[in-house]
Every structure is written in C-alpha cells, then in structure tokens.
Protein backbone atom coordinates (compact mmCIF):
# COMPACT_ATOMS: atom_id res chain seq x y z
CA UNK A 1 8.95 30.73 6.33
CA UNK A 2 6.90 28.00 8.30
CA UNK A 3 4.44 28.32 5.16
CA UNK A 4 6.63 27.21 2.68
CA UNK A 5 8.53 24.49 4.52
CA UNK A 6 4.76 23.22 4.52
CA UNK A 7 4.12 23.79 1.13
CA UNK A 8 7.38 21.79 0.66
CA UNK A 9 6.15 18.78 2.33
CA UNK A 10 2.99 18.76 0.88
CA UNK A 11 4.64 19.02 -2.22
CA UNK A 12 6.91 16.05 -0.72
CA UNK A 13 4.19 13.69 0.03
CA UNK A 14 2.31 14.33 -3.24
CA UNK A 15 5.09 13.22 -4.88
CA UNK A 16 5.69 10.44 -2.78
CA UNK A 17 2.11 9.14 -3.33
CA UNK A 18 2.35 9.24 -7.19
CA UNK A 19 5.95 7.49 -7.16
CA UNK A 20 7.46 6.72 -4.31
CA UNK A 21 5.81 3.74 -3.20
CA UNK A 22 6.97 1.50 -6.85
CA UNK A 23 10.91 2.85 -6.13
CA UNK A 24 10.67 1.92 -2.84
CA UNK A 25 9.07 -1.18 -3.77
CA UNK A 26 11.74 -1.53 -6.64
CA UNK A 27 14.60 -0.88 -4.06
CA UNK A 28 13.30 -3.38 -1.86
CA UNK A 29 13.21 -6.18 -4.42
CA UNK A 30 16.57 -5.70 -5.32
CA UNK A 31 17.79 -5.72 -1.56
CA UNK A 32 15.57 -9.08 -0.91
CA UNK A 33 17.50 -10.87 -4.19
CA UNK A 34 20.46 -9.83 -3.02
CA UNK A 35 20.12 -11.62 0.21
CA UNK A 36 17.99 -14.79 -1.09
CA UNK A 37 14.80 -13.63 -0.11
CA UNK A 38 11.64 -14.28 -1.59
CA UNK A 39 10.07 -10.72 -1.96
CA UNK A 40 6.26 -11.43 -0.99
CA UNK A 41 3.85 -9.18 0.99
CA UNK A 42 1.84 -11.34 3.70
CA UNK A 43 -1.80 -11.74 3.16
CA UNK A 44 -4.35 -11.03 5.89
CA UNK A 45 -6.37 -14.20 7.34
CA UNK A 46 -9.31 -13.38 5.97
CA UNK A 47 -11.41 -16.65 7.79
CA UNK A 48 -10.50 -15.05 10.83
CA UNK A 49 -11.58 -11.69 10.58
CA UNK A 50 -14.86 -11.13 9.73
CA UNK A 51 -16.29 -7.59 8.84
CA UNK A 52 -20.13 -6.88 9.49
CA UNK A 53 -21.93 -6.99 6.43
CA UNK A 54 -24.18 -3.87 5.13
CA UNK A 55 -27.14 -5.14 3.73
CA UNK A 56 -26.80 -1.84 1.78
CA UNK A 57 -23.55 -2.70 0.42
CA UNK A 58 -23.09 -5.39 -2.92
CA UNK A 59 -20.89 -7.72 -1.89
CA UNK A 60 -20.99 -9.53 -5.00
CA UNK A 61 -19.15 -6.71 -6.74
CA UNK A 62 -16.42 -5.80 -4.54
CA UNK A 63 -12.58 -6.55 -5.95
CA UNK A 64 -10.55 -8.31 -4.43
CA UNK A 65 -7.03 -6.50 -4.01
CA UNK A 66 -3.55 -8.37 -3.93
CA UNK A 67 -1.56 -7.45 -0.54
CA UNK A 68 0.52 -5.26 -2.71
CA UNK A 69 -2.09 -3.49 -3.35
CA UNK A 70 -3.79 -3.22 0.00
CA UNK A 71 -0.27 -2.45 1.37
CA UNK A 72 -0.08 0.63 -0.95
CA UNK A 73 -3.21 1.57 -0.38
CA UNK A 74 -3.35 1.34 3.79
C-alpha cells in the first residue's frame, strides 16, 4: 500500500513539474488583476551578490534567465 501512495506522488509531482507551475502562474495573474496588482516576479540584486568565477567556466555564453524563469526553475 505505502508503495503505491508513493508511486502516486511521484506520479503527482511529475505532473506538477510539466504543468503545474503555468496554471498556478495563470491562477495567480488572474487573482493579482482582480485586486489591482501588478503581477511581476522580483529580480535578484545581482551588483550585490557576486558568485566566484571558474576560470573553467565561459562566462561569455551563459543566458541570462528572466525571474520567471529562475523562479520556475529554483
């Protein structure tokens, strides 16, 4: 029994990571209009933080991701 109420949740959070994040993004744009608020992920201070730099790693080439994105992602 314990083995497939895990199978179920895997199942559950496979799902979830295909889909669930753009309803729940969806659902939360249409509760911000509703109250007259601007729907906009903060951005991380970036001047502030600094990561150390591998002199292995291209730097150059590295995307930069919108804080939807990142917050999807993280």
């Amino acid at each position: 029994m314990t083995i497939e109420q895990l199978k179920g949740l895997l199942s559950f959070f496979e799902t979830y990571r295909e889909n669930g994040f753009e309803n729940i993004f969806i659902s939360t744009k249409e509760i911000s209009s509703e109250m007259d608020v601007e729907p906009k992920f903060r951005e991380k201070r970036t001047t502030q933080v600094e990561k150390k730099k591998q002199f292995e790693k291209n730097i150059e080439n590295e995307v930069i991701k919108s804080p939807q994105e990142l917050f999807r992602i993280d």
